[in-house]
Protein backbone atom coordinates (compact mmCIF):
# COMPACT_ATOMS: atom_id res chain seq x y z
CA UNK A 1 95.01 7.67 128.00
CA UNK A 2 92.76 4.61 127.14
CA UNK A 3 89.31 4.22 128.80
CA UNK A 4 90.43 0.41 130.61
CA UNK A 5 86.71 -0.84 130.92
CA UNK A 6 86.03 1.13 127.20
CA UNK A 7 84.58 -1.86 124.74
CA UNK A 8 85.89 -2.19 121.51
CA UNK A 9 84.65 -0.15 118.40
CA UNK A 10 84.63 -1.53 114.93
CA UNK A 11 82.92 -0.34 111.24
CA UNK A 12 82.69 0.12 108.11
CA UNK A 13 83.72 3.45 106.71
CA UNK A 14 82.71 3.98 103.53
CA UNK A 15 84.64 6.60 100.92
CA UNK A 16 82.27 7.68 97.86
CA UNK A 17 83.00 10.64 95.62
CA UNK A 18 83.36 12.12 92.27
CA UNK A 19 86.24 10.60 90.24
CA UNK A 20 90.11 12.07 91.22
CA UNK A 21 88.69 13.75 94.25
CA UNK A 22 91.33 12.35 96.51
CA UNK A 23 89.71 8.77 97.86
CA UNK A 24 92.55 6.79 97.56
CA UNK A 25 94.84 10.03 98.91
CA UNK A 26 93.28 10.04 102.17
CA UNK A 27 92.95 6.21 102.47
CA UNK A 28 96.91 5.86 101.85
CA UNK A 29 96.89 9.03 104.80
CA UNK A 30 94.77 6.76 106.99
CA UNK A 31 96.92 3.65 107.06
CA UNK A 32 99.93 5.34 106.68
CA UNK A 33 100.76 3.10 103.48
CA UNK A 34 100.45 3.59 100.51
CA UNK A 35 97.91 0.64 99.66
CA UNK A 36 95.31 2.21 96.91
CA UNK A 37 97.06 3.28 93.36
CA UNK A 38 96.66 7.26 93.05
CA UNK A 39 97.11 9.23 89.32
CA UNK A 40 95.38 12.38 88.55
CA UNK A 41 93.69 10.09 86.01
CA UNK A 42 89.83 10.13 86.31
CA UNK A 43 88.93 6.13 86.93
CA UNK A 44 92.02 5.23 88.94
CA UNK A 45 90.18 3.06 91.08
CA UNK A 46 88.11 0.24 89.33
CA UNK A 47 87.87 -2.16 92.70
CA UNK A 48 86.18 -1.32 95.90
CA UNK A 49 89.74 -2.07 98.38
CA UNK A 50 89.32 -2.32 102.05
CA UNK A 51 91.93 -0.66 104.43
CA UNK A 52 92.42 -1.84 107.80
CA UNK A 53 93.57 1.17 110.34
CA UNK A 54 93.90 -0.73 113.86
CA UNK A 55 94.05 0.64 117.35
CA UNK A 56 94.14 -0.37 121.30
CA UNK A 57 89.90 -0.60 121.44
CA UNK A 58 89.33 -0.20 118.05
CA UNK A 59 89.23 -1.13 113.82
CA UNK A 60 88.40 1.27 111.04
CA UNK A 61 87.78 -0.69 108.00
CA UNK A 62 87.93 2.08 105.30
CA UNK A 63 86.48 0.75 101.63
CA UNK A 64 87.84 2.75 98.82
CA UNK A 65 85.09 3.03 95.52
CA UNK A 66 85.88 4.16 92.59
CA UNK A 67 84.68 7.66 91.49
CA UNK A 68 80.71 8.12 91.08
CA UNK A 69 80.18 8.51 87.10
CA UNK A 70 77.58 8.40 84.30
CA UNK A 71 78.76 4.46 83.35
CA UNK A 72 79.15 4.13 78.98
CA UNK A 73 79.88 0.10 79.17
CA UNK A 74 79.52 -3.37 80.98
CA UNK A 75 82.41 -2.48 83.33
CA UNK A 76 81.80 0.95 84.42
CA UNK A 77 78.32 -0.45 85.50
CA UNK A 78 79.93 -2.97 87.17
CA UNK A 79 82.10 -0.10 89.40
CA UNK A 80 79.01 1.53 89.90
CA UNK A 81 77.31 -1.65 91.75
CA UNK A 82 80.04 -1.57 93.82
CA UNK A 83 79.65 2.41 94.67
CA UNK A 84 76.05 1.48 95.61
CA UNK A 85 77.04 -1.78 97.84
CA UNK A 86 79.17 0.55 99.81
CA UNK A 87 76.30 2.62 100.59
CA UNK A 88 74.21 -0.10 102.08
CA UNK A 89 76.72 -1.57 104.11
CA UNK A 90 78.63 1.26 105.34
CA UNK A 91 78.57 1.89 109.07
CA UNK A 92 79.68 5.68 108.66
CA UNK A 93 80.05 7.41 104.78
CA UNK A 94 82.36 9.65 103.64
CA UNK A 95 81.68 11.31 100.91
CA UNK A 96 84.71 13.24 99.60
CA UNK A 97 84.27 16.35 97.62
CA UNK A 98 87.05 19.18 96.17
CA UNK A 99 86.83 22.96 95.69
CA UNK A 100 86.16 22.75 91.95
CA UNK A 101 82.83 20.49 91.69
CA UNK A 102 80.99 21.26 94.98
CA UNK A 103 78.24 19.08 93.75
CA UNK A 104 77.78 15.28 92.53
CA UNK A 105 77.79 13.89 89.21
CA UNK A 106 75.33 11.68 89.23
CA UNK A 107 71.69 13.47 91.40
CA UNK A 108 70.55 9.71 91.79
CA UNK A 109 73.50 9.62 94.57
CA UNK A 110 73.00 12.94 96.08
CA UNK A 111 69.30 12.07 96.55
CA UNK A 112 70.24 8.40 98.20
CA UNK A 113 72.42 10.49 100.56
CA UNK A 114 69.92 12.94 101.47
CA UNK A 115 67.75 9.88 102.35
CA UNK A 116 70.34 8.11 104.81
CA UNK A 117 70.11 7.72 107.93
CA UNK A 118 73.54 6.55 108.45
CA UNK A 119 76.18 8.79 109.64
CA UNK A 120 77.39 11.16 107.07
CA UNK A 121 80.86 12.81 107.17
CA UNK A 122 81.44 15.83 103.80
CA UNK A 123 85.17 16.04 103.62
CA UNK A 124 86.09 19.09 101.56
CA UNK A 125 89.10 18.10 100.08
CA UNK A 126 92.18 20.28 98.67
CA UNK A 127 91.50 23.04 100.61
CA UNK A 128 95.05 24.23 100.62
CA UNK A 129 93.92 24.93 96.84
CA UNK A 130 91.25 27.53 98.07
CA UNK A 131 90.90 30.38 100.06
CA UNK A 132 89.01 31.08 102.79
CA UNK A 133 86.01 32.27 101.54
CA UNK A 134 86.03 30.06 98.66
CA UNK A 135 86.10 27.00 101.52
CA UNK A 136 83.22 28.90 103.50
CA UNK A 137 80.99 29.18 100.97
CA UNK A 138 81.37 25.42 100.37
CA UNK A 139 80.77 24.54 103.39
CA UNK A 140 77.24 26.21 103.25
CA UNK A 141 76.80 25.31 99.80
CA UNK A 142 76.84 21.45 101.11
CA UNK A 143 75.00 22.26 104.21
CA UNK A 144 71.98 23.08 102.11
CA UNK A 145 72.59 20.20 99.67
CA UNK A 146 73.21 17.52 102.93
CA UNK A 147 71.52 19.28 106.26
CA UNK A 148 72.24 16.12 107.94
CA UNK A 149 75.45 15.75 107.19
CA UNK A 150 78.72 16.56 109.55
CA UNK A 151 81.23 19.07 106.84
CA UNK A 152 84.87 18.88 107.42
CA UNK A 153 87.45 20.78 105.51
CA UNK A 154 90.57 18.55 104.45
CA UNK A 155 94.62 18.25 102.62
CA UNK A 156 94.59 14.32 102.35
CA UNK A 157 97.46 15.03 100.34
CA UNK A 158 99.12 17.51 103.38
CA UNK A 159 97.08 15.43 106.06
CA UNK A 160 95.05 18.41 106.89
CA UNK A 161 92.00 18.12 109.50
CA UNK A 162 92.61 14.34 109.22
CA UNK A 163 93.11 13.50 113.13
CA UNK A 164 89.91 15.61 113.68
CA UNK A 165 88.09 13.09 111.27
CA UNK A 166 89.64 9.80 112.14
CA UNK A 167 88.75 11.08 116.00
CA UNK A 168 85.36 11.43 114.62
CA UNK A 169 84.85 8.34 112.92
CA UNK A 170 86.03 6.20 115.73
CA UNK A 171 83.23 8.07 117.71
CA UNK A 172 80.82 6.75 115.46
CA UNK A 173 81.76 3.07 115.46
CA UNK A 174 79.29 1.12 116.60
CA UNK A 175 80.69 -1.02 119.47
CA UNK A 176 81.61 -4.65 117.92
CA UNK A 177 84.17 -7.23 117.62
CA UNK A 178 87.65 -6.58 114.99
CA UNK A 179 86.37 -8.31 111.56
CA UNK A 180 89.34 -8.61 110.66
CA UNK A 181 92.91 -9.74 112.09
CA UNK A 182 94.59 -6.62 113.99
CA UNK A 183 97.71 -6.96 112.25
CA UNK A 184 95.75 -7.03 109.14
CA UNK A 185 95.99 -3.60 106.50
CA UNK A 186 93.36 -4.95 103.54
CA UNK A 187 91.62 -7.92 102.18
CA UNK A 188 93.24 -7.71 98.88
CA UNK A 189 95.48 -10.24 98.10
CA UNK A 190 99.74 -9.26 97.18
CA UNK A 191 98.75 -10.48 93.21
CA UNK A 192 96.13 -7.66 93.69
CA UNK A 193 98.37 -5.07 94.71
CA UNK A 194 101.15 -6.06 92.40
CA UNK A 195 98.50 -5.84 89.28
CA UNK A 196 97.30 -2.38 90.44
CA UNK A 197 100.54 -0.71 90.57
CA UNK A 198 101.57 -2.23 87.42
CA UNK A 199 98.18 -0.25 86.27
CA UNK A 200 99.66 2.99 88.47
CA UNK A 201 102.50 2.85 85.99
CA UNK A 202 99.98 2.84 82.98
CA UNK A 203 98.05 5.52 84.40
CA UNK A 204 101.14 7.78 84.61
CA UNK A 205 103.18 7.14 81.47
CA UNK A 206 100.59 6.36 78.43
CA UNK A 207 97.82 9.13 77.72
CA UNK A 208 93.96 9.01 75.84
CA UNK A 209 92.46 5.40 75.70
CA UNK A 210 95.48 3.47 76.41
CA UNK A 211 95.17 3.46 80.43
CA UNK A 212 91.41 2.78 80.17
CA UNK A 213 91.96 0.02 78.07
CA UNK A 214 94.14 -2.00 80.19
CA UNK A 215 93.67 -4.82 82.32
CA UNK A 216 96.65 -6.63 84.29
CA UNK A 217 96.47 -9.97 85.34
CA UNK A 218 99.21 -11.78 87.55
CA UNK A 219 99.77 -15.20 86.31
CA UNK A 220 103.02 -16.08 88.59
CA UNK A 221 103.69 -14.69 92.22
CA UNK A 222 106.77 -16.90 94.08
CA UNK A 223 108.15 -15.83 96.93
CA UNK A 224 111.22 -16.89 98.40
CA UNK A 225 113.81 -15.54 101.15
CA UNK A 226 115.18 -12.81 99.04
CA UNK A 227 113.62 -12.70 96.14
CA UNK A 228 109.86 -12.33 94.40
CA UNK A 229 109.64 -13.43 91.13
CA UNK A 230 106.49 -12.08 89.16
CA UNK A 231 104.92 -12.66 86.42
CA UNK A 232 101.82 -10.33 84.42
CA UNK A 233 100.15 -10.16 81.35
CA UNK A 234 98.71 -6.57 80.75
CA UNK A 235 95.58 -7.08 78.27
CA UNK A 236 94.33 -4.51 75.80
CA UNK A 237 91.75 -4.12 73.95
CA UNK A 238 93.38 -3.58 69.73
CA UNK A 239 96.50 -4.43 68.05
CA UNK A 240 97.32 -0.73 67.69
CA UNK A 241 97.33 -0.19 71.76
CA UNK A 242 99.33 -3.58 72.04
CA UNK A 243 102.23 -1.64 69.87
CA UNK A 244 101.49 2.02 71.97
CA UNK A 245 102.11 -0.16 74.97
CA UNK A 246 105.23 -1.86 74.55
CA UNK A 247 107.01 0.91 72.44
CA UNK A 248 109.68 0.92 69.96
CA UNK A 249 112.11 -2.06 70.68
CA UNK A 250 109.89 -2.68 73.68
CA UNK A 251 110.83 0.69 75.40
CA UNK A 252 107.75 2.21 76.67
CA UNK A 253 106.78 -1.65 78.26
CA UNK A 254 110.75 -1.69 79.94
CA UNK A 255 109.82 1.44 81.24
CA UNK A 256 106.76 0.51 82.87
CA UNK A 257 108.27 -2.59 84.22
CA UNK A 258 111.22 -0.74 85.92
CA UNK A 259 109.05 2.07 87.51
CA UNK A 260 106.38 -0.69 88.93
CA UNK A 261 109.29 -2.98 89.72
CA UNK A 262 111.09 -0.16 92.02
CA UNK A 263 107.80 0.56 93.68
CA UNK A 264 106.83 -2.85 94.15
CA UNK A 265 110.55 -3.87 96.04
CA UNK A 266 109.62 -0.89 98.47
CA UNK A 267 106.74 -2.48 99.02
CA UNK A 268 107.23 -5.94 99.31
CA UNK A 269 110.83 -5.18 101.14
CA UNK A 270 112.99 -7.72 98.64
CA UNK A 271 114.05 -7.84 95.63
CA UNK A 272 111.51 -8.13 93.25
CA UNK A 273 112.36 -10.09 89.09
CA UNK A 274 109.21 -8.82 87.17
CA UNK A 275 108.12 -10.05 83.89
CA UNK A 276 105.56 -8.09 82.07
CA UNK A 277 103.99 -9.28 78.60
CA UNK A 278 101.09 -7.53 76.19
CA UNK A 279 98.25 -10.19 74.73
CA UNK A 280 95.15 -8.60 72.96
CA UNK A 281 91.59 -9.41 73.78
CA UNK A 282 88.69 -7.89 71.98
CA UNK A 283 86.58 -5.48 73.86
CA UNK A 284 87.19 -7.59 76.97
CA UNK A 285 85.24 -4.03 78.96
CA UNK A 286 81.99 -5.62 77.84
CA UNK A 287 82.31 -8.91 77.71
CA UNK A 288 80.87 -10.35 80.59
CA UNK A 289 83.02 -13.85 81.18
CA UNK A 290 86.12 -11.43 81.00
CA UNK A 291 85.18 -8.68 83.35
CA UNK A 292 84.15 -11.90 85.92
CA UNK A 293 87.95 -13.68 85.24
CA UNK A 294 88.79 -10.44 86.41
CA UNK A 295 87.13 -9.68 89.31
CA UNK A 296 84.79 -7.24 88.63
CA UNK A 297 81.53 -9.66 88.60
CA UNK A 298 80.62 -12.72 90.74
C-alpha cells in the first residue's frame, strides 16, 4: 500500500555499458514496450532515448546510450559525447555488464565510475547464460573493480531480478516534481521511432558494413483515422551498398519494408502504407552538416 503523505520521487537513470550487453533489453523490460530497437548487432543504439516508467508517487526516466567503444569516425565520437552527458546528469547509473566481458572497454570510463559519487547500480546481465559460480565470481570480480558500487545479477531478456532493481532505483530518487507528462513513455518523437525500426530491420537482414552504413530519415508521417501513411529515405554511404540494399528486382528493400511495416502497425495500432527509397551520400559518418541534419550534433 502507498505511503498517503509519501512525496513524489523523480530521476534520471542512466544505462551505460559495453556494446550488445542488453541496454535496450532491459529498458523495453522496464516500460513494458518495446520502445528502443534491439539486434545482437554491436552499435544498435546510435541515440541516447529516454523512457518514461510512471507510478502513483513516482517517475523513472531511464536514458538508453549506446554501447561504450573505442570511436574510428566523426559519428562514433559523437555517440560517445552522449555516453559521457549521461554520466553527468544521471541521478542514479546503471552500468550493465554480461558474463563474457566482466570488464569495460574503454579504462577512461571505468576510472570516471570509480570517481562518482552518484549512485551506482552493476547489473550482471544474462545470467541465465552462467552458472553459479561463474555469476559469483563476477560479482567479486566487480566488487574490486567498483567498491562503491551496489551488484545485482539480472535476465532483462527473462525479467530476472528486475523488480528488485526497479524497487531499488525508486529508493534512490531524489524527491522532485514528474519532468515529464505521466502519461508520457519517451521524448522521442513517432518519425524517430518509425526511422529506428526501419534501422531494426537493417540490423537483422543485411550483414558486414551494410547496417553501419545506414542512415534513415522520415520525410512524410500523416496520420489519419485508420491509416498512417509513411514515407523514408534510407541513406548509404556507396553505390555498391545502394544495390546490396534494395536487392535483385528490389527484393531485399520489399523485404525490409514488410517486416518494419508489420512491426510498426503493432505499434502504432492502424494500418500503416510505408514507402521506403535508397539515395547515396558520400561518407555522410564524417561529415559534420550530415551527422547534425541527423540528429547526432547540435
Amino acid at each position: 500500500m502507498n505511503n498517503p503523505t509519501a512525496k513524489f520521487k523523480s530521476g534520471f537513470v542512466n544505462i551505460i555499458g559495453n556494446p550488445n550487453t542488453g541496454k535496450s533489453t532491459f529498458l523495453n523490460r522496464m516500460l513494458d514496450y518495446d520502445l528502443a530497437i534491439t539486434t545482437p548487432k554491436a552499435q544498435t543504439t546510435r541515440h541516447r532515448i529516454l523512457g518514461i516508467v510512471n507510478g502513483p508517487d513516482y517517475q523513472i526516466v531511464f536514458s538508453d546510450t549506446p554501447g561504450i567503444i573505442r570511436p574510428a569516425y566523426k559519428m562514433q565520437e559523437l555517440m560517445m559525447d552522449k555516453v559521457r552527458e549521461a554520466l553527468d546528469d544521471a541521478d542514479v547509473l546503471l552500468l550493465m555488464t554480461e558474463p563474457d566481458e566482466p570488464g569495460l572497454r574503454d579504462e577512461n570510463f571505468l576510472e570516471t565510475l570509480r570517481k562518482t559519487d552518484k549512485p551506482l547500480l552493476v547489473l550482471i546481465n544474462k545470467i541465465d547464460l552462467a552458472n553459479q559460480e561463474t555469476v559469483e565470481k563476477l560479482i567479486d570480480r566487480w566488487k574490486e573493480l567498483l567498491p562503491g558500487a551496489e551488484i545485482y545479477p539480472v535476465s532483462a531478456l527473462h525479467g530476472f531480478g528486475l523488480d528488485q532493481v526497479k524497487n531499488r532505483i525508486i529508493d534512490l530518487l531524489p524527491e522532485a516534481p514528474p519532468y515529464f507528462d505521466t502519461d508520457q513513455i519517451t521524448d522521442r518523437s513517432e518519425r524517430f521511432l518509425v526511422g529506428e525500426k526501419i534501422r531494426e530491420k537493417i540490423l537483422q537482414f543485411y550483414k558486414q558494413e551494410i547496417p553501419y552504413a545506414v542512415q534513415v530519415e522520415v520525410e512524410e508521417f500523416k496520420e489519419s483515422e485508420n491509416l498512417i501513411r509513411i514515407r523514408a529515405v534510407i541513406y548509404v554511404e556507396r553505390d555498391s551498398q545502394k544495390g546490396i540494399l534494395i536487392g535483385r528486382g528490389g527484393q531485399a528493400l520489399k523485404r525490409v519494408g514488410r517486416a518494419a511495416r508489420e512491426d510498426l502497425e503493432k505499434l502504432f495500432g492502424k494500418k500503416v502504407f510505408l514507402e521506403l527509397f535508397v539515395k547515396v551520400r558520400k561518407d555522410w559518418r564524417k561529415d559534420e552538416s550530415w551527422l547534425r541534419r541527423f540528429g547526432y550534433k547540435q
